[in-house]
Protein backbone atom coordinates (compact mmCIF):
# COMPACT_ATOMS: atom_id res chain seq x y z
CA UNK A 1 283.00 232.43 188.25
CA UNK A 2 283.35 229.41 190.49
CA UNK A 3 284.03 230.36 194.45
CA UNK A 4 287.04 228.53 195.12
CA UNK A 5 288.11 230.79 197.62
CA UNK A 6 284.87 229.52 200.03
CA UNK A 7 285.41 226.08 199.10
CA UNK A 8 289.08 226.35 200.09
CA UNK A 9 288.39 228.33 203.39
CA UNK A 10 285.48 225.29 204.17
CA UNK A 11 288.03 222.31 203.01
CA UNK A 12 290.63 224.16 205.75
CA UNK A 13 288.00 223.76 208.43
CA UNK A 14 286.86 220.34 207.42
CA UNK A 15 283.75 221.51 207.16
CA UNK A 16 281.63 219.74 204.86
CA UNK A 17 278.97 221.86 202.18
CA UNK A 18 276.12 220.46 204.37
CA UNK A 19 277.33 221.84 207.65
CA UNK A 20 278.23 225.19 206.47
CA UNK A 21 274.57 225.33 205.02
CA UNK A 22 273.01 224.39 208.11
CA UNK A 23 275.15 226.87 210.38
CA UNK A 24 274.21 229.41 208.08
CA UNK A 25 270.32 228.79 207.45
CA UNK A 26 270.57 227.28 203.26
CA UNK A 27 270.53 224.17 201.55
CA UNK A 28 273.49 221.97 200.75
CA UNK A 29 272.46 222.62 197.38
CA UNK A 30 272.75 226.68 197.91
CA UNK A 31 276.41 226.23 199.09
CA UNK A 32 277.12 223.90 195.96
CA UNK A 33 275.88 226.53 193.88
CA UNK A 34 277.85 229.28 195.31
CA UNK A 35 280.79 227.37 194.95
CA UNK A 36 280.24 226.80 191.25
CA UNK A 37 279.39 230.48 190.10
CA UNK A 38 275.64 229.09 189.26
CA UNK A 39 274.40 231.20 191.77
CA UNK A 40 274.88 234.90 193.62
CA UNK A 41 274.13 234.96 197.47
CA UNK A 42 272.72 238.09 199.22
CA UNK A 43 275.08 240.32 201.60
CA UNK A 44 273.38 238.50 204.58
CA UNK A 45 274.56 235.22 203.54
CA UNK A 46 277.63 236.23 202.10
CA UNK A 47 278.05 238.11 205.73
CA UNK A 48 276.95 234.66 207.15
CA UNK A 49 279.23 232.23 205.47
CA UNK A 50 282.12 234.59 206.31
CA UNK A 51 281.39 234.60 210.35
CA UNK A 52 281.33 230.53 210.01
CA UNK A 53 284.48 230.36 208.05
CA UNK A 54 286.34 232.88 209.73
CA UNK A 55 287.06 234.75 207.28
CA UNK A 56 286.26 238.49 205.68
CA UNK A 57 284.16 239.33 203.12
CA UNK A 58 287.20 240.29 200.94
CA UNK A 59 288.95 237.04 201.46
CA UNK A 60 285.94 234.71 199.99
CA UNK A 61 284.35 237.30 197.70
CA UNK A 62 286.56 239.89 195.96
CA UNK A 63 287.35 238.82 192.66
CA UNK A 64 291.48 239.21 193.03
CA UNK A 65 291.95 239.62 189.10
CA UNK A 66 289.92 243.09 189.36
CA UNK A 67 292.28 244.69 191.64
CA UNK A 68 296.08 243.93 191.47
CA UNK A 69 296.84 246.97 193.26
């Protein structure tokens, strides 16, 4: 499932998928991936990209369509 959440949160902070991977220690590639479902990060990056966008864990990576409360 592609991360649209992230790449919204980065487009709102003009940040660009190579400087979120080099504040947070991956390859541009990495951060393309994420953003296309191809590929799962670990907690610590996940835990990472959130501190650089400024935003929790829940709002880039909970799937909204699994919990409609």
């Amino acid at each position: 499932m592609k991360n649209l959440k992230m790449k919204s949160a980065r487009a709102m902070l003009d940040i660009s998928q190579e400087q979120l991977a080099e504040a947070v220690g991956v390859t541009r590639q990495t951060i393309g991936m994420i953003e296309a479902g191809k590929f799962n990060p670990s907690l610590k990056l996940c835990i990472a990209i959130c501190k650089t966008l400024n935003k929790t864990l829940n709002d880039i990576f909970w799937e909204d369509d699994e919990y409609e409360g």
